[in-house]
C-alpha atoms as a PDB file:
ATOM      1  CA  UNK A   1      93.517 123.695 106.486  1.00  0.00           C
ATOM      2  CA  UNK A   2      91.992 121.743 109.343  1.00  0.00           C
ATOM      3  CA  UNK A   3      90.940 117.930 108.991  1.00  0.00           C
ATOM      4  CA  UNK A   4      88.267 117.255 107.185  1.00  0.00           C
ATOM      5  CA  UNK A   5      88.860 113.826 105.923  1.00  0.00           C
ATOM      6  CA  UNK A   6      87.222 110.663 108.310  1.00  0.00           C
ATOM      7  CA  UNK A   7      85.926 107.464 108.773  1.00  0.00           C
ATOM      8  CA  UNK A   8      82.962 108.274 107.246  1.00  0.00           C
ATOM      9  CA  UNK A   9      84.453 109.592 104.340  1.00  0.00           C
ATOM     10  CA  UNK A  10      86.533 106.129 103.956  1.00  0.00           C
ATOM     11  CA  UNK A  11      83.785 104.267 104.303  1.00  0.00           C
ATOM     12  CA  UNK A  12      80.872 106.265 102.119  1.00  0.00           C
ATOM     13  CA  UNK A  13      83.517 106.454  98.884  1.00  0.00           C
ATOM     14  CA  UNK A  14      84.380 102.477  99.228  1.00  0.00           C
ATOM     15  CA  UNK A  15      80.416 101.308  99.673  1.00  0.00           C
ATOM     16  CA  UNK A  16      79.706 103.900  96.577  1.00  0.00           C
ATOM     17  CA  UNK A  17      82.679 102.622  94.950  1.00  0.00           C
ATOM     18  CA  UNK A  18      81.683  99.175  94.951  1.00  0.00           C
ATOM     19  CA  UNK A  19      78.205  99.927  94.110  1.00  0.00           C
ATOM     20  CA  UNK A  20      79.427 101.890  90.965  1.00  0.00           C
ATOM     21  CA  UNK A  21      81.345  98.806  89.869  1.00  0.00           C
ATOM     22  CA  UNK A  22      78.485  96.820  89.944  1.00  0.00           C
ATOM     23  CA  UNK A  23      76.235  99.327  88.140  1.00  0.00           C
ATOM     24  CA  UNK A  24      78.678 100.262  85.226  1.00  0.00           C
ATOM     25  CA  UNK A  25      80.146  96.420  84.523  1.00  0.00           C
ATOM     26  CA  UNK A  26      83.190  96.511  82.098  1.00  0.00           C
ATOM     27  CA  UNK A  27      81.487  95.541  78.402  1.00  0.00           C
ATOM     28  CA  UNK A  28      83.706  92.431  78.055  1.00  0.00           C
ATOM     29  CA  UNK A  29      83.770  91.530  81.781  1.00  0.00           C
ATOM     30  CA  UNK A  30      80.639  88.954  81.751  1.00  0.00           C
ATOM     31  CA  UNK A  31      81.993  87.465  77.910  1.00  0.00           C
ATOM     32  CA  UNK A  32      85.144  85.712  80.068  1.00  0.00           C
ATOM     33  CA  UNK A  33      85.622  83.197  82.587  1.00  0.00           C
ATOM     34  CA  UNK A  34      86.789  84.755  85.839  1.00  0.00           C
ATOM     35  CA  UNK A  35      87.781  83.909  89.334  1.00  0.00           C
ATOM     36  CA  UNK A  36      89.727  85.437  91.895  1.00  0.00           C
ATOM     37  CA  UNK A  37      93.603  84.775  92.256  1.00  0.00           C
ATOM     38  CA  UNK A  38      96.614  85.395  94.220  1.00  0.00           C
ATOM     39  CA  UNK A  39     100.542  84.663  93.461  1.00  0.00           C
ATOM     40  CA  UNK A  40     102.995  85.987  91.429  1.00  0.00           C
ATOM     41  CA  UNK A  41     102.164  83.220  88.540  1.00  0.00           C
ATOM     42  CA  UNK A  42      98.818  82.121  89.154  1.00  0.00           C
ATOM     43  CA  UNK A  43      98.188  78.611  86.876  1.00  0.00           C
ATOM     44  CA  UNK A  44      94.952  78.749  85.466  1.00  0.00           C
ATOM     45  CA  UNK A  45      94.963  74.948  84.057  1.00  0.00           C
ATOM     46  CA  UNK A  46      96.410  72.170  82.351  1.00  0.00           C
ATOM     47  CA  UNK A  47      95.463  72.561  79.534  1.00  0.00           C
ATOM     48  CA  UNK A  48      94.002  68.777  77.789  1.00  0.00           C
ATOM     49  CA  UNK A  49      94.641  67.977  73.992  1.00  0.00           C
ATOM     50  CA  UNK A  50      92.673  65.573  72.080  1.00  0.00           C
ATOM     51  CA  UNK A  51      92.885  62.315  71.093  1.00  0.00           C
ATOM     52  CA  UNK A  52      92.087  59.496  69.204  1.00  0.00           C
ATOM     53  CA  UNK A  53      89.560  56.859  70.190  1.00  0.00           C
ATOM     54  CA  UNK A  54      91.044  53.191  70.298  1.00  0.00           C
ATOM     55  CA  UNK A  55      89.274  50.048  69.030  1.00  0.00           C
ATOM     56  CA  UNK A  56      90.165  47.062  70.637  1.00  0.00           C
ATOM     57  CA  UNK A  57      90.719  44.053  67.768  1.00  0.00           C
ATOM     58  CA  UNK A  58      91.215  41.186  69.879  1.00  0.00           C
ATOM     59  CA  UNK A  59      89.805  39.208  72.814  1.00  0.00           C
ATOM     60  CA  UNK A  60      92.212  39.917  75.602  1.00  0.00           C
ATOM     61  CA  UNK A  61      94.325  41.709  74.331  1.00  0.00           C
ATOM     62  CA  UNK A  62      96.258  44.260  76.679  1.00  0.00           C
ATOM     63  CA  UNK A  63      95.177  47.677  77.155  1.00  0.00           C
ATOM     64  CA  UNK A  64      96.761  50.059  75.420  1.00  0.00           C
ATOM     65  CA  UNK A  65      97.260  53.806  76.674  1.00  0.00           C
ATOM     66  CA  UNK A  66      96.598  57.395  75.019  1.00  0.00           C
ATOM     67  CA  UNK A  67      99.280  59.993  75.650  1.00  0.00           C
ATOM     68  CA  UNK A  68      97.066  62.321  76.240  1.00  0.00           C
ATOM     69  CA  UNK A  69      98.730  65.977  75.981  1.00  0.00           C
ATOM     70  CA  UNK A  70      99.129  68.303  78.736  1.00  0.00           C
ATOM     71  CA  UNK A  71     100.118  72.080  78.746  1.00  0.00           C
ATOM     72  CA  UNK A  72      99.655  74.808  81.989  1.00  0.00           C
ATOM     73  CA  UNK A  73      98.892  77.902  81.222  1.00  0.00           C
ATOM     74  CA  UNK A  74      99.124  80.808  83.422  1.00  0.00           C
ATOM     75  CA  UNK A  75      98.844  84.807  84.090  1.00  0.00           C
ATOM     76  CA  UNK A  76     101.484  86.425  85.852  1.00  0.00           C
ATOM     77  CA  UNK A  77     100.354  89.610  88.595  1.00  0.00           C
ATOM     78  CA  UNK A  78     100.059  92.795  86.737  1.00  0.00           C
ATOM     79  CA  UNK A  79     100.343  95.967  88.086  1.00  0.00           C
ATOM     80  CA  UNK A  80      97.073  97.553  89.353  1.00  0.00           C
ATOM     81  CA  UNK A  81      94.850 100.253  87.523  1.00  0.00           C
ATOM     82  CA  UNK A  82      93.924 102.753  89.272  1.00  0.00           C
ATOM     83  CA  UNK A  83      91.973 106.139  89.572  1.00  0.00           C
ATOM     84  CA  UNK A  84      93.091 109.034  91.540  1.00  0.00           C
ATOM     85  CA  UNK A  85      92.612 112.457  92.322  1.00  0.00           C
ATOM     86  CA  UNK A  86      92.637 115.678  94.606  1.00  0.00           C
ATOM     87  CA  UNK A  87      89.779 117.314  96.405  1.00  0.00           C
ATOM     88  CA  UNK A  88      90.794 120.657  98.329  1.00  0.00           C
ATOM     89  CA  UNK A  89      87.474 121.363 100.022  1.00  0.00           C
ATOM     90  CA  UNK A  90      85.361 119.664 102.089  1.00  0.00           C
ATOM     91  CA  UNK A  91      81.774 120.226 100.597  1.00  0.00           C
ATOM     92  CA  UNK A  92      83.671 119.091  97.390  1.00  0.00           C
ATOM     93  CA  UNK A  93      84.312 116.032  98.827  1.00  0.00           C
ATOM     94  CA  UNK A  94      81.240 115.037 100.352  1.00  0.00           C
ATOM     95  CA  UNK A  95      79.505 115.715  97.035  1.00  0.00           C
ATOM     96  CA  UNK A  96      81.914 113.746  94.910  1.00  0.00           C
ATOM     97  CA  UNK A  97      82.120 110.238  96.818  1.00  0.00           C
ATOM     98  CA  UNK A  98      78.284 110.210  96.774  1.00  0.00           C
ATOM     99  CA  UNK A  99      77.056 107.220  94.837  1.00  0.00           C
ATOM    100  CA  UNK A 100      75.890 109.775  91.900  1.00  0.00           C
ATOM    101  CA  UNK A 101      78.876 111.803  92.989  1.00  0.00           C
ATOM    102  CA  UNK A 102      81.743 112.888  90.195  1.00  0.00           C
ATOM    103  CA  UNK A 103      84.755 111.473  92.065  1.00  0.00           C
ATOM    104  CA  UNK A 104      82.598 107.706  92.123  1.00  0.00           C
ATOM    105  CA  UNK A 105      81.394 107.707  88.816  1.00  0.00           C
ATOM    106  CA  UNK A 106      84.985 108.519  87.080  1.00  0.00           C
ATOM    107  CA  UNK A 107      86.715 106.415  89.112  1.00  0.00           C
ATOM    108  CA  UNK A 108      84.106 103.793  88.425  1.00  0.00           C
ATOM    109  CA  UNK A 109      84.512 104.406  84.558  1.00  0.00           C
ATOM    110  CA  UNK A 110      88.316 104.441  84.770  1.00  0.00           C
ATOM    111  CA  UNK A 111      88.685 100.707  86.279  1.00  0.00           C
ATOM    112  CA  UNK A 112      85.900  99.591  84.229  1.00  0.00           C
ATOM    113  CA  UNK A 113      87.760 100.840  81.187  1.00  0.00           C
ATOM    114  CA  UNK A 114      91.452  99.318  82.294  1.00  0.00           C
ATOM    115  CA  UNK A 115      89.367  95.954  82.947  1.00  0.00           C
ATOM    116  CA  UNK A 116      88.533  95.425  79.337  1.00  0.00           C
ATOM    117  CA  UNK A 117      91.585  97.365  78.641  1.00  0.00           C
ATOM    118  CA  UNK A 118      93.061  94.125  80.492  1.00  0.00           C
ATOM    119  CA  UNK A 119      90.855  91.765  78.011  1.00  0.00           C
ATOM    120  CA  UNK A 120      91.877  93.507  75.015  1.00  0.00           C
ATOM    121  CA  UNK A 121      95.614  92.505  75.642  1.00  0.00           C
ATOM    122  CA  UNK A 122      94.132  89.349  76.658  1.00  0.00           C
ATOM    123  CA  UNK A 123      93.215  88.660  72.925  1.00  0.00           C
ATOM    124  CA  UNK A 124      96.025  89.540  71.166  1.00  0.00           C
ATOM    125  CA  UNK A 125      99.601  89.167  73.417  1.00  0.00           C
ATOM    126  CA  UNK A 126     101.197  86.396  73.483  1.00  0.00           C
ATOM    127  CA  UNK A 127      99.965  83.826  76.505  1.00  0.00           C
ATOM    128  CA  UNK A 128     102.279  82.205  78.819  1.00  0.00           C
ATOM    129  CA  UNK A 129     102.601  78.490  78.620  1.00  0.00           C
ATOM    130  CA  UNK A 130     104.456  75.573  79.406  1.00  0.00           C
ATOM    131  CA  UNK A 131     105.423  73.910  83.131  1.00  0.00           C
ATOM    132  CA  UNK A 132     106.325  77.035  84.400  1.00  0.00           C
ATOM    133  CA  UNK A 133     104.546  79.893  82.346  1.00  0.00           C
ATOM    134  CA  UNK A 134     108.168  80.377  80.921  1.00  0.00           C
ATOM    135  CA  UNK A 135     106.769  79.909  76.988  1.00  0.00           C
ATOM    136  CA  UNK A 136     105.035  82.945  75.348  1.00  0.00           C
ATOM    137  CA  UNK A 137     103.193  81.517  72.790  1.00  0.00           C
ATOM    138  CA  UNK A 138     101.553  83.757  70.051  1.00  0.00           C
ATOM    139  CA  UNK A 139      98.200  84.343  68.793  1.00  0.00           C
ATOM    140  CA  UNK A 140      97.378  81.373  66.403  1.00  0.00           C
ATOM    141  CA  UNK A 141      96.947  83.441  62.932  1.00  0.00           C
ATOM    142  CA  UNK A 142      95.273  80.450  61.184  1.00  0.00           C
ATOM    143  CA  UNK A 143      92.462  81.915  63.266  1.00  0.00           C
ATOM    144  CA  UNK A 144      91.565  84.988  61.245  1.00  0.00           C
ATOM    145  CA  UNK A 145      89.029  85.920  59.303  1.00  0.00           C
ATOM    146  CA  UNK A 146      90.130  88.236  56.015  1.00  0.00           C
ATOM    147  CA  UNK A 147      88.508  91.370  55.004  1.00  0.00           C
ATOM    148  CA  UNK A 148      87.747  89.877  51.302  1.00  0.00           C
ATOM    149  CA  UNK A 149      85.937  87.848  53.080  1.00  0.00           C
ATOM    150  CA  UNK A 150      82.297  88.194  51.674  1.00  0.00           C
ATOM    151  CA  UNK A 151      80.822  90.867  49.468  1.00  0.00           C
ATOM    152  CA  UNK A 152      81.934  94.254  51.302  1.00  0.00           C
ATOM    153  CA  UNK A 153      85.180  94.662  52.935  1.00  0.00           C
ATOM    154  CA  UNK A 154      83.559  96.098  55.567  1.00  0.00           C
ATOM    155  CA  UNK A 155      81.833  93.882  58.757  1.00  0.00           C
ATOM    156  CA  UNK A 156      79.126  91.662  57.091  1.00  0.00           C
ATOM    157  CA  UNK A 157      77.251  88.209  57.487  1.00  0.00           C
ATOM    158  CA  UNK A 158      79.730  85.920  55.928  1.00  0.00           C
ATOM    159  CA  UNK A 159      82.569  86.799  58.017  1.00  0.00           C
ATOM    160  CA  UNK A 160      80.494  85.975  61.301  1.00  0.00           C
ATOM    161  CA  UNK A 161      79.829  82.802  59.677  1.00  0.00           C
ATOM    162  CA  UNK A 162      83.483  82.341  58.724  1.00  0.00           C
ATOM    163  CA  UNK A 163      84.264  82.930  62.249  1.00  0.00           C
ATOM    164  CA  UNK A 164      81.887  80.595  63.507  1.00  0.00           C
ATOM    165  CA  UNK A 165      83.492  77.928  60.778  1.00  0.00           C
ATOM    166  CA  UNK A 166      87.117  78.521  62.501  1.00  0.00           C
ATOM    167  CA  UNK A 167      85.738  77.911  65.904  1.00  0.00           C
ATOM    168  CA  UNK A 168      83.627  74.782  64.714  1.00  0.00           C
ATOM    169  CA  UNK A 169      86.757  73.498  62.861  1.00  0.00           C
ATOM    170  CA  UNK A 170      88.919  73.512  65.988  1.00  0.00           C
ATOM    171  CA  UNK A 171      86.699  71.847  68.182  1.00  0.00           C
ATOM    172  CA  UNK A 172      84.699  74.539  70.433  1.00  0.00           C
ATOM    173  CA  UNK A 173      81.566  73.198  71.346  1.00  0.00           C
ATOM    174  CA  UNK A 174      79.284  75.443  70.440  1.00  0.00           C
ATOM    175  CA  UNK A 175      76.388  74.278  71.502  1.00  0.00           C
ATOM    176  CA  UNK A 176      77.254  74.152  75.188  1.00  0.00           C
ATOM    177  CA  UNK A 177      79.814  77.497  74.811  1.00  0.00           C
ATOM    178  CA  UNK A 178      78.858  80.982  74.554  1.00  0.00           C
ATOM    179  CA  UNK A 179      80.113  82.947  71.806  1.00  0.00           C
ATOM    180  CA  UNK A 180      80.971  86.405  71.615  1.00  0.00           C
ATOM    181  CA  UNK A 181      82.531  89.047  69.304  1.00  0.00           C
ATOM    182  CA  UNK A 182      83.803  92.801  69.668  1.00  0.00           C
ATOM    183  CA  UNK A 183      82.582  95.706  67.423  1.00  0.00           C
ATOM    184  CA  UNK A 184      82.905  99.187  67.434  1.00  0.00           C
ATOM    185  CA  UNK A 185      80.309 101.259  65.975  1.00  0.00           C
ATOM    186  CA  UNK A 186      80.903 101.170  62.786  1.00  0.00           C
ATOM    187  CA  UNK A 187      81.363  97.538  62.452  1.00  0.00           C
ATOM    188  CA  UNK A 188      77.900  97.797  64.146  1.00  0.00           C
ATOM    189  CA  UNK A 189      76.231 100.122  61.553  1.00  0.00           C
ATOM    190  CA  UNK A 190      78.067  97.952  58.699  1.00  0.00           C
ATOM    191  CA  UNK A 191      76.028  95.495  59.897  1.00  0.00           C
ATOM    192  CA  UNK A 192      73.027  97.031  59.777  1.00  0.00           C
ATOM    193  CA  UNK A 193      73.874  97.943  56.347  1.00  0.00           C
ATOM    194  CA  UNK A 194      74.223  94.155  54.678  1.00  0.00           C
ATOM    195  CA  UNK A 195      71.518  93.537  53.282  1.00  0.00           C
ATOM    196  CA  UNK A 196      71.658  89.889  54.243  1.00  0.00           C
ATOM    197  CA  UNK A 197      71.494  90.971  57.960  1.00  0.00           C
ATOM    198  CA  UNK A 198      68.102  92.820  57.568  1.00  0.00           C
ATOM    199  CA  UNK A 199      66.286  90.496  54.937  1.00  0.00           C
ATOM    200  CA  UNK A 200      63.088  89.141  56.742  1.00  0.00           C
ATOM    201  CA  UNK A 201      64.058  85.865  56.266  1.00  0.00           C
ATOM    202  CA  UNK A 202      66.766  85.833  58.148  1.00  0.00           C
ATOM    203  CA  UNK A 203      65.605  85.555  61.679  1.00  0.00           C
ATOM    204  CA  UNK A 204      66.331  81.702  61.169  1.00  0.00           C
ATOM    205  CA  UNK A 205      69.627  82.214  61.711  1.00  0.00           C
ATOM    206  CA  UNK A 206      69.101  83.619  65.410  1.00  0.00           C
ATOM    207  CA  UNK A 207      69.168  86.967  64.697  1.00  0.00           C
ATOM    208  CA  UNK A 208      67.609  89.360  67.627  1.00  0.00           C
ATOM    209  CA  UNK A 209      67.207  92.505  67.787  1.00  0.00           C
ATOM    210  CA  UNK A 210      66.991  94.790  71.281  1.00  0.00           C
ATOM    211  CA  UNK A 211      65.447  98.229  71.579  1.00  0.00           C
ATOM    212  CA  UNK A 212      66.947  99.153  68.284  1.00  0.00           C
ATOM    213  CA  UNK A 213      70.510  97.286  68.828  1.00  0.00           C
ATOM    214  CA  UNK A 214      71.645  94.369  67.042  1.00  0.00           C
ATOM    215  CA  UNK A 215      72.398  91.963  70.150  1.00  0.00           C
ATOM    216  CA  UNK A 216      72.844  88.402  68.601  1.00  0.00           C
ATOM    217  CA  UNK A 217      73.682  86.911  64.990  1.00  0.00           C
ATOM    218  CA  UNK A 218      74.913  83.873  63.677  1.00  0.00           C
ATOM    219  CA  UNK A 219      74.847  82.404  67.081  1.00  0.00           C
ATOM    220  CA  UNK A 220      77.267  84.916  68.185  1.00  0.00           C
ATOM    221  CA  UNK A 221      76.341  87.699  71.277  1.00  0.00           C
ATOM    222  CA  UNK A 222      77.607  91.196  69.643  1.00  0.00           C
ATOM    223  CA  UNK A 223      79.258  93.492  72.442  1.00  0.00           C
ATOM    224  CA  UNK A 224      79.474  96.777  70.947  1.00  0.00           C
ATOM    225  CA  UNK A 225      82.809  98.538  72.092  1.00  0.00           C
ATOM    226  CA  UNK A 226      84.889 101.246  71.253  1.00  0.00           C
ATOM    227  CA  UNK A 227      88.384  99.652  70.378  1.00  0.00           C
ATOM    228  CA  UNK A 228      89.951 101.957  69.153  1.00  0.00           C
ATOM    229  CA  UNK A 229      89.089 104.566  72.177  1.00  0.00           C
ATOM    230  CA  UNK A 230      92.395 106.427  73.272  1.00  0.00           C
ATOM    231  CA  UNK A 231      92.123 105.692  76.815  1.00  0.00           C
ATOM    232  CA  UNK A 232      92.976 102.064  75.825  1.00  0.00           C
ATOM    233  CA  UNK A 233      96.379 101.235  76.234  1.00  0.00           C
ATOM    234  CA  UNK A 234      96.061  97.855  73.802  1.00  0.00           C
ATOM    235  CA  UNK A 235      93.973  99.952  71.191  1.00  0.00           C
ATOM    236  CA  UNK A 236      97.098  99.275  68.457  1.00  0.00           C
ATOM    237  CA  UNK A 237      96.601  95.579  69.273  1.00  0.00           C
ATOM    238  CA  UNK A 238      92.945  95.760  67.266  1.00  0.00           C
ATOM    239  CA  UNK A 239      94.731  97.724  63.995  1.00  0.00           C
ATOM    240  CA  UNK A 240      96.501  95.749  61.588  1.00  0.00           C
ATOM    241  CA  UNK A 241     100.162  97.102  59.465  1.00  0.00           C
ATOM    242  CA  UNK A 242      97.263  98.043  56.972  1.00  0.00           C
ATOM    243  CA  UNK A 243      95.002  99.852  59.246  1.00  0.00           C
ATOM    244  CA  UNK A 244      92.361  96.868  59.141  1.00  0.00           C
ATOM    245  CA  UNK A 245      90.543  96.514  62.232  1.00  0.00           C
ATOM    246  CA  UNK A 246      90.684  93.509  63.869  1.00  0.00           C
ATOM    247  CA  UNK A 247      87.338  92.500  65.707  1.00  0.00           C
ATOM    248  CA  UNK A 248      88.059  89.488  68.547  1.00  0.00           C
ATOM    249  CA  UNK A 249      85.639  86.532  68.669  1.00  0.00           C
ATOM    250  CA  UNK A 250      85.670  84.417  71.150  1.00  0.00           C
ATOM    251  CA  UNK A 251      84.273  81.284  73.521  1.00  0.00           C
ATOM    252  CA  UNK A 252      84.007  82.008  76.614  1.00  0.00           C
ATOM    253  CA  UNK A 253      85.739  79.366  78.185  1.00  0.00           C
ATOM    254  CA  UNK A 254      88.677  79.861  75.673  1.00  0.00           C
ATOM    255  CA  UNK A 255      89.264  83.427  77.669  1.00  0.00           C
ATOM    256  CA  UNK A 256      90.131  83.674  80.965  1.00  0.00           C
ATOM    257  CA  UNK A 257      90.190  86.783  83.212  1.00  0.00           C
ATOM    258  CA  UNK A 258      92.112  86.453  86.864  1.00  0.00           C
ATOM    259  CA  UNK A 259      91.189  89.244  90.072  1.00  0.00           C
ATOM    260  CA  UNK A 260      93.683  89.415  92.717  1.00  0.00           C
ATOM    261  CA  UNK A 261      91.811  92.357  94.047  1.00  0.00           C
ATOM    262  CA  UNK A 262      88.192  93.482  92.397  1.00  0.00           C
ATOM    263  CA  UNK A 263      88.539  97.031  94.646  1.00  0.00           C
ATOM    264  CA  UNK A 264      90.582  98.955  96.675  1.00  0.00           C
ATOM    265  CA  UNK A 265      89.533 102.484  98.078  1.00  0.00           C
ATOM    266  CA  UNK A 266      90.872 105.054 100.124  1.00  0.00           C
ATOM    267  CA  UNK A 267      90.170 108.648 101.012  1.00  0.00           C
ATOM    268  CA  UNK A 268      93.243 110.607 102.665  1.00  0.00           C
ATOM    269  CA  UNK A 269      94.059 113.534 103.407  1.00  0.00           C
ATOM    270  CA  UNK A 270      97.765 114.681 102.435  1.00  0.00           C
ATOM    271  CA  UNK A 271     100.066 117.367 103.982  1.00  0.00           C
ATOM    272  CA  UNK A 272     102.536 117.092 101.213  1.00  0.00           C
ATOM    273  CA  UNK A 273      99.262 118.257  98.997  1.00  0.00           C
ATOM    274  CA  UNK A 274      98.763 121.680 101.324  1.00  0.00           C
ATOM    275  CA  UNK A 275      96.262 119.179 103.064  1.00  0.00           C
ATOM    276  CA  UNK A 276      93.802 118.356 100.168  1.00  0.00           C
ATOM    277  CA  UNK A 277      92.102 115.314 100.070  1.00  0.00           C
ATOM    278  CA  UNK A 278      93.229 112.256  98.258  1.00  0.00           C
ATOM    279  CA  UNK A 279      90.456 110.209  96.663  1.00  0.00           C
ATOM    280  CA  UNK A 280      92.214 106.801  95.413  1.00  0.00           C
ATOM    281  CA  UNK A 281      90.292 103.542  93.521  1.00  0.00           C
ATOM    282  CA  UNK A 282      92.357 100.366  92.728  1.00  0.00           C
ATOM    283  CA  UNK A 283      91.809  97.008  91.110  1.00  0.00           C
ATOM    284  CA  UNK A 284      94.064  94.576  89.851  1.00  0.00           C
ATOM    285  CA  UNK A 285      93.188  92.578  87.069  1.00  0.00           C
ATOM    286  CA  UNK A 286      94.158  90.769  83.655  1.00  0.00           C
ATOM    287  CA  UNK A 287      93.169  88.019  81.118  1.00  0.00           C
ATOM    288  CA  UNK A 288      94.566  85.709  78.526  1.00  0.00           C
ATOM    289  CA  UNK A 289      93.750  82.980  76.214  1.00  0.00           C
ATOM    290  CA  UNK A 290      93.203  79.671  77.477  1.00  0.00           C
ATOM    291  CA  UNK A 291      92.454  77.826  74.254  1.00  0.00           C
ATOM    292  CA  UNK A 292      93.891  78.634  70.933  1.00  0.00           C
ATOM    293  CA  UNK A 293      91.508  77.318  68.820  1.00  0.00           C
ATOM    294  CA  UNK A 294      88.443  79.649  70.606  1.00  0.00           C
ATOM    295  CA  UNK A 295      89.871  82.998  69.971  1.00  0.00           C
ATOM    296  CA  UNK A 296      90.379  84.837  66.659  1.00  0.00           C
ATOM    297  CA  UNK A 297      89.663  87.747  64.840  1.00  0.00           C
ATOM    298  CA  UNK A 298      88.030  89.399  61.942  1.00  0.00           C
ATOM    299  CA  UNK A 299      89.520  92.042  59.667  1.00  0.00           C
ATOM    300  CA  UNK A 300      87.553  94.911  58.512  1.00  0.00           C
ATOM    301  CA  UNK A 301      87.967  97.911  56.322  1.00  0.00           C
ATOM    302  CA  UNK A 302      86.182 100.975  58.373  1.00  0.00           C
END
């Protein structure tokens, strides 16, 4: 088979790559701080605890100091997703790196999906702490949200104000945070279903609806999301030993998502593939808690 694979080739499928990414942004992307990174352990901060105010009782008296708490926490380089496959003719190829092209849109799907496949695992594993990242510490259980909670078992109104009482109670400032939680679609539809959630009455509580999708409630934005998809590595993370889902709310400066490289593409040809062309996407990418008392999850009966 003669060449067929050039410059032009390399450069259409990585402009139409990167356009792709932009057009089909991963669901839980935008509900995370992010930055880029580089290193093997990248620290993300030190991590401030609170403290106490102190009063001062007498006139010139010395100053007194706070201890004020410190912990790092960081994210360690993962390996990098990535989408591949083999094209063995050329009018196959020129079609398929075209921005509406198959080979762009699935590999544009595929990262998207391993980035909040990233942020999934980001919710639940344990995060690395201490001086040197050398402490995993685990997902703080006093955060959850039961599935008595309220009168169904199933996703409902009081649970979403539960959750909103855990993040309250441990200090997230929720008027100057954004707030987010994860449902799949029948958490979604159980929604729908409470009749507390569609009494007139209860647009005071910042309910909003958009073209037929519930968007917001209980001051929480409601990304609707498949967790339990197959092509998620981390879906057993969002199952409890019961088979309870477990739907991750969040702040979203208590999540924290680190890009040592947002894309990577190439387009080779390969003689060790009888010269068929090699279409290859890459991003490396992965997340973590920042703040234990922002993240937590709510069981629900499906």
């Amino acid at each position: 088979m003669s060449q067929f694979v050039t410059a032009t080739h390399r450069e259409t499928y990585g402009s139409n790559m990167r356009m792709a990414l932009q057009q089909r942004v991963p669901k839980l992307l935008s509900a995370i701080t992010t930055r880029t990174v580089s290193g093997e352990m990248h620290k993300i901060e030190d991590v401030v605890g609170a403290v106490n105010v102190q009063r001062k009782q007498t006139r010139h008296a010395n100053t007194t100091y706070n201890d004020t708490p410190h912990d790092g926490r960081w994210l360690g380089m993962p390996e990098p997703i990535f989408y591949a496959d083999l094209v063995d003719k050329e009018d196959k190829l020129a079609s398929g790196i075209d921005i509406e092209g198959g080979y762009t849109k699935a590999g544009a799907m595929a990262i998207a999906r391993g980035t909040d496949d990233a942020i999934i695992g980001g919710f639940f594993n344990p995060a690395q702490t201490g001086k040197k990242g050398t402490i995993l510490t685990p997902f703080d259980t006093s955060n959850i949200v039961p599935y008595t909670e309220g009168a169904t078992d199933g996703m409902n109104v009081e649970k979403l104000a539960a959750a909103r009482e855990i993040l309250i109670g441990n200090d997230v400032d929720i008027d100057m945070d954004e707030l987010y939680v994860a449902l799949t679609s029948k958490q979604e539809r159980q929604l729908f279903s409470d009749v507390t959630a569609t009494s007139r009455d209860f647009g005071a509580t910042g309910m909003e609806i958009r073209e037929g999708k519930l968007s917001r409630l209980m001051g929480f934005n409601l990304i609707v999301i498949e967790l339990q998809s197959p092509r998620f590595t981390n879906a057993s993370l969002t199952v409890d030993g019961s088979s309870r889902r477990k739907n991750p709310f969040w702040a979203k400066s208590c999540m924290f998502g680190g890009m040592w490289e947002e894309s990577f593409t190439s387009v080779d040809q390969l003689p060790t593939k009888h010269f068929s062309a090699q279409v290859y996407a890459r991003r490396q990418f992965d997340a973590c808690r920042t703040d234990e008392g922002g993240v937590g999850y709510i069981e629900n009966v499906e």
